[in-house]
Protein backbone atom coordinates (compact mmCIF):
# COMPACT_ATOMS: atom_id res chain seq x y z
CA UNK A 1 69.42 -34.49 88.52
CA UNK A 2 65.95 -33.78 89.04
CA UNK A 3 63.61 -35.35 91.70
CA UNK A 4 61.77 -38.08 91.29
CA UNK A 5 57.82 -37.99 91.70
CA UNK A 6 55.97 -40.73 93.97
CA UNK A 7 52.78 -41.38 93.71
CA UNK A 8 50.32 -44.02 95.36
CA UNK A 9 47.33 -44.39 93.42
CA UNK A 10 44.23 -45.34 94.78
CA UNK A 11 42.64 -48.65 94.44
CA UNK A 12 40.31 -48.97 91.22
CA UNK A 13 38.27 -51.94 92.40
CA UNK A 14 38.23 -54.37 94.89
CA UNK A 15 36.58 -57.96 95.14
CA UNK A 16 35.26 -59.45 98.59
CA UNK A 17 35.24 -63.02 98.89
CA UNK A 18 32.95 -65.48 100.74
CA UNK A 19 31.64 -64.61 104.31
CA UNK A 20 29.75 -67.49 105.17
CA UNK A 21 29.25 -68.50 108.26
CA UNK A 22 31.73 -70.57 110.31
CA UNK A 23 33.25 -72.85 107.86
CA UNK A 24 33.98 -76.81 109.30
CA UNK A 25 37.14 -77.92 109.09
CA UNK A 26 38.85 -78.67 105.77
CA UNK A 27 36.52 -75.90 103.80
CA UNK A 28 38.51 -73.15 102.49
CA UNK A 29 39.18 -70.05 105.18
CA UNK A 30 36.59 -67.21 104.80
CA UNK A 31 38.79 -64.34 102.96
CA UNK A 32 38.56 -61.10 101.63
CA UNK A 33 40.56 -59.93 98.43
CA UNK A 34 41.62 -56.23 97.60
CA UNK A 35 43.87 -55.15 94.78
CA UNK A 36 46.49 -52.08 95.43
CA UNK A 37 48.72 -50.25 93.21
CA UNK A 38 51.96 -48.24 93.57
CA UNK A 39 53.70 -45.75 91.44
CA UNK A 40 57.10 -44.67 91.18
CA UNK A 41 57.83 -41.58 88.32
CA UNK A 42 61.24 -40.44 87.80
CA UNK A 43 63.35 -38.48 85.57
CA UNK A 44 65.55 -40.56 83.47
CA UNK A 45 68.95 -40.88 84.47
CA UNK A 46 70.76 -41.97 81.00
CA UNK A 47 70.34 -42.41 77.32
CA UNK A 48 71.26 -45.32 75.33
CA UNK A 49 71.47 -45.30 71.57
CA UNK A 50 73.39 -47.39 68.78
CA UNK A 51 75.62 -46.07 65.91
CA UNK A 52 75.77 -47.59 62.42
CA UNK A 53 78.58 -47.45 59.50
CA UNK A 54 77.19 -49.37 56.82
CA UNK A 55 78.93 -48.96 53.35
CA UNK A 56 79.56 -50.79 49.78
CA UNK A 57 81.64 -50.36 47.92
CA UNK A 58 82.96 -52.42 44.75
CA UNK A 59 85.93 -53.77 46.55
CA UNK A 60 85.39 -55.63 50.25
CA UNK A 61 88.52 -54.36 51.36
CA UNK A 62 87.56 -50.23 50.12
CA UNK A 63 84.13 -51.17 52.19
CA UNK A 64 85.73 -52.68 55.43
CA UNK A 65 88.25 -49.70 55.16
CA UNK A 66 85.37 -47.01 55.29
CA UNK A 67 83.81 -48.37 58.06
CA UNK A 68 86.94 -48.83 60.41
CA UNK A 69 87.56 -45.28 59.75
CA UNK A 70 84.20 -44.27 60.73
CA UNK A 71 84.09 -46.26 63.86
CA UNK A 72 87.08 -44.98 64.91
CA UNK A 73 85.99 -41.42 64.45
CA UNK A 74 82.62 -42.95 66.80
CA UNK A 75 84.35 -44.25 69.58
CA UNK A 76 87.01 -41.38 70.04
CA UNK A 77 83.78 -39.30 70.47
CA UNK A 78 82.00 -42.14 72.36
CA UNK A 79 85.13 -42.22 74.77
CA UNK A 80 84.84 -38.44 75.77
CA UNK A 81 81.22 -38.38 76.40
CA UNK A 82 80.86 -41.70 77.58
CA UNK A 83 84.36 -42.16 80.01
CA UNK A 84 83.11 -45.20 81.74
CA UNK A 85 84.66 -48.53 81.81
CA UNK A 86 81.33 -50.49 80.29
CA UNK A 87 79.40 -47.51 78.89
CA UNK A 88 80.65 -48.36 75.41
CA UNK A 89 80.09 -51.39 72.92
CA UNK A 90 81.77 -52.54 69.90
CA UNK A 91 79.86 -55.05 67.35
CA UNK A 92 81.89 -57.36 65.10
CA UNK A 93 82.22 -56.14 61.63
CA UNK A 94 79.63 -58.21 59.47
CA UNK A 95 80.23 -58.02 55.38
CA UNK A 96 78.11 -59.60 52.77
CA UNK A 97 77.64 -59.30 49.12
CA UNK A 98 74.61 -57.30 48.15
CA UNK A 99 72.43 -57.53 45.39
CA UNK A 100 69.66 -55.71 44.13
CA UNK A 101 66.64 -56.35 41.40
CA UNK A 102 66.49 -54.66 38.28
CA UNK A 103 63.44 -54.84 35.76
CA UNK A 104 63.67 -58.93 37.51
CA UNK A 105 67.44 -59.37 37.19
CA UNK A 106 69.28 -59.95 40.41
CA UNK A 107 72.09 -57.71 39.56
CA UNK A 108 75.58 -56.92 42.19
CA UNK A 109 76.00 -53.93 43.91
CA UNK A 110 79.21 -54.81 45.77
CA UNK A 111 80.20 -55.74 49.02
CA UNK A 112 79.00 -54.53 52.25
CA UNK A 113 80.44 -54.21 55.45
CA UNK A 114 78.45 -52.70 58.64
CA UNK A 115 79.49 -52.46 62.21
CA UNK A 116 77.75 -50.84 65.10
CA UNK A 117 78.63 -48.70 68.13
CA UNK A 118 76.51 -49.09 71.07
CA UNK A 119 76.66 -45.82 73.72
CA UNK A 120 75.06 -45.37 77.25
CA UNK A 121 74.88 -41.31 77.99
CA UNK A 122 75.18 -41.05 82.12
CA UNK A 123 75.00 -37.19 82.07
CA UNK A 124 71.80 -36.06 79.44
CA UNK A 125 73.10 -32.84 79.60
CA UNK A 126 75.70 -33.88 77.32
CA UNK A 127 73.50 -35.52 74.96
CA UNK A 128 72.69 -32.93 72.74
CA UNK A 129 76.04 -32.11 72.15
CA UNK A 130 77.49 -35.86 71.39
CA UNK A 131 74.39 -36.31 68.86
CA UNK A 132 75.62 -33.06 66.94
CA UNK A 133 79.26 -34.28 66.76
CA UNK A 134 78.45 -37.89 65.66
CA UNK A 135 75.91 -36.27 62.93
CA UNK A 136 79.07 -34.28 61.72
CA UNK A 137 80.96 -37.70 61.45
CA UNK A 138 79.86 -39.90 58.13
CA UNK A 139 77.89 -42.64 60.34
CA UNK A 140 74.90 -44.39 58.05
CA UNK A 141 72.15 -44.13 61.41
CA UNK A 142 72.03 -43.55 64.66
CA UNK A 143 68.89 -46.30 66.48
CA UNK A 144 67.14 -46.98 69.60
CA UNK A 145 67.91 -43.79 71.44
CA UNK A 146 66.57 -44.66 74.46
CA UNK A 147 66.29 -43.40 78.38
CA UNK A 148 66.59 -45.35 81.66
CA UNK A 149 67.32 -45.04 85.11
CA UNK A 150 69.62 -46.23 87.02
CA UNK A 151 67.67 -47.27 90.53
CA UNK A 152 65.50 -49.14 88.04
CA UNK A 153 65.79 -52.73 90.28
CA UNK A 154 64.92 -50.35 93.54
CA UNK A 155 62.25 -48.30 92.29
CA UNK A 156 60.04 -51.31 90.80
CA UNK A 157 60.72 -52.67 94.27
CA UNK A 158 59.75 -49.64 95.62
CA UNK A 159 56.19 -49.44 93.30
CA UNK A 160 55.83 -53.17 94.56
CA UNK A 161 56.17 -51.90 98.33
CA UNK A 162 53.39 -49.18 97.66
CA UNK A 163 50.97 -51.61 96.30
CA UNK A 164 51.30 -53.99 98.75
CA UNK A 165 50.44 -50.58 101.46
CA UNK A 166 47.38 -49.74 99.26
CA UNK A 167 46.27 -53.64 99.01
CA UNK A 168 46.41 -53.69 102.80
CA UNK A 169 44.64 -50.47 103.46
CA UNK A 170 41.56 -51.50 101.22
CA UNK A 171 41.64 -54.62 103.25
CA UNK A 172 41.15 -52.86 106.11
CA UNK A 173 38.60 -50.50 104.94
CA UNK A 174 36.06 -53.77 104.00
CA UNK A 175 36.77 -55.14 107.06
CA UNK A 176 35.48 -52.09 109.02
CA UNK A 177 32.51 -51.60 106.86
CA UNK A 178 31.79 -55.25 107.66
CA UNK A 179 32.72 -55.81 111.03
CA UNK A 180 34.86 -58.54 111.02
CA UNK A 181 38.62 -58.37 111.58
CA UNK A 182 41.00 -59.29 109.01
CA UNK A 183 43.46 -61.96 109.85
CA UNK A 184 46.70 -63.56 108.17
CA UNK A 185 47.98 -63.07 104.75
CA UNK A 186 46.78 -66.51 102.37
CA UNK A 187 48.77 -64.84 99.15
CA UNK A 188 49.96 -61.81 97.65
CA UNK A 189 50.65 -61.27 93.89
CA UNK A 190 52.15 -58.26 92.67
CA UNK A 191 53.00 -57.48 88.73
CA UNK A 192 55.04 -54.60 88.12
CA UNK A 193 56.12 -52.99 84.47
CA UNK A 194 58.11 -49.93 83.47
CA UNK A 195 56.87 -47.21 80.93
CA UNK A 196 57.17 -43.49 80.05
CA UNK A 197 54.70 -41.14 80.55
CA UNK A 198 53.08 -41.72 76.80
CA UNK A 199 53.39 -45.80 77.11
CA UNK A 200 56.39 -48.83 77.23
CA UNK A 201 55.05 -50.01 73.88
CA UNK A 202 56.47 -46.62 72.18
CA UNK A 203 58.89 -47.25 69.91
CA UNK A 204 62.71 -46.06 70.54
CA UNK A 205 64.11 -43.48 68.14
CA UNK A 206 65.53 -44.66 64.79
CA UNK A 207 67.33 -41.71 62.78
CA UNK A 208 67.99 -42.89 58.83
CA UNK A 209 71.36 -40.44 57.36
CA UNK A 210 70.86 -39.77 53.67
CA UNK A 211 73.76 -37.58 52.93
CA UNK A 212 73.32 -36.15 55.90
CA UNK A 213 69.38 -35.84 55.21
CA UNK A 214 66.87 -36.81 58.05
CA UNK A 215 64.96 -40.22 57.64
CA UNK A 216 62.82 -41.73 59.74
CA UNK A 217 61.04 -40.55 62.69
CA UNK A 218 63.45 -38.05 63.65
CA UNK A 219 64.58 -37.73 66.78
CA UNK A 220 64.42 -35.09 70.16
CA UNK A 221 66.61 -35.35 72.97
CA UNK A 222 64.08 -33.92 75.83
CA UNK A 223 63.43 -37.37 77.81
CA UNK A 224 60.02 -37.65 79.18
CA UNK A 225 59.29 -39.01 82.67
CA UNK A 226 59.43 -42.69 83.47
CA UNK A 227 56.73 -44.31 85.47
CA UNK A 228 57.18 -47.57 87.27
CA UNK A 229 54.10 -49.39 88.54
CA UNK A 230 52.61 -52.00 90.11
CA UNK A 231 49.55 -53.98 90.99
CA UNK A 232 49.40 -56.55 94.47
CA UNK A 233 46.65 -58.69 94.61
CA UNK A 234 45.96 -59.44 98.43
CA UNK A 235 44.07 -62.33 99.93
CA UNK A 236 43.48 -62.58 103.84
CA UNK A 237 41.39 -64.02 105.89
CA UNK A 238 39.11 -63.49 108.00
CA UNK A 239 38.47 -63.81 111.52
């Protein structure tokens, strides 16, 4: 495992509120507001991905048959990288008729049958080797190869906590610059998000099997860094 990375980052902006005089009674407290973020970065601890066999065939029974036999040959493999009691996930089998258009004509293919394996990696050393033996199997794709960690409840509680620090220090600094003494907390906020080091909204890996030919995006098995953040929004008064 390799150590995580903490950083703290420093406040972008800050807002000061009101400092009016002595305020009479039932007008809002005089307050000042700061905004503070936190940043957790870790190495991913474990890779998730899902396993398709998809096949049709003319016969429903030839197609459910092909598919058993490669989920079989899935979870055997899934079993010996993936020991754990919950690390592995069966789908129902789902069969339909499928059809296809030809010069307008809806025209029969055969049936279909598809079922997926879903695998969570705990040791990405052994990642690289798994892919190679399930790509030596006859699955249809392997999707949403994915990395997590997981501390991932603690260290977005952790980001939270640093933001929260960083809110309260910037406090403090606009108080000193203004000489006035910052009293009790009237509200913290904090929003906190997961993402990798190139951004959440990247999409997982999706790797089409065309005879065994690449589709897709391809695929690499290096994980990059995940960063957990947050922002606190602090409001306190003023004394």
């Amino acid at each position: 495992m390799k150590p995580a990375w903490k950083f703290a980052f420093l406040p972008l902006f800050t807002t000061l509120g009101a400092c009016q005089a002595p305020a009479g009674p039932g007008a809002p407290p005089r307050q000042v507001r700061s905004v503070g973020y936190g940043s957790v970065t870790v190495y991913p601890d474990y890779a998730e991905l899902t396993v398709d066999a998809d096949f049709t065939r003319p016969k429903l029974k030839d197609a459910v048959a092909e598919v058993q036999a490669v989920v079989d040959q899935v979870l055997v493999l899934s079993k010996r990288y993936a020991p754990g009691p919950n690390e592995v996930r069966v789908s129902s089998t789902s069969s339909n008729k499928e059809f296809d258009y030809v010069k307008g004509k809806e025209v029969f293919l055969g049936f279909n049958s598809s079922q997926s394996v879903t695998v969570r990696v705990n040791d990405l050393r052994r990642l690289s080797p798994f892919l190679e033996e399930l790509l030596a199997t006859r699955i249809s794709r392997i999707k949403d190869l994915g990395y997590g960690h997981s501390r991932a409840d603690s260290l977005h509680r952790e980001a939270a906590a640093l933001a929260l620090t960083d809110a309260t220090k910037t406090a403090d600094k606009m108080c000193t610059a203004l000489h006035v003494r910052r009293g009790a907390v009237l509200e913290a906020s904090d929003g906190s998000n997961s993402e990798s080091s190139d951004g959440w909204d990247r999409p997982r890996t999706n790797i089409q099997l065309y005879s065994k030919g690449f589709g897709g995006r391809g695929f690499k098995t290096s994980p990059e860094l995940l960063r957990f953040s947050s922002t606190c929004n602090l409001a306190s008064a003023l004394e």
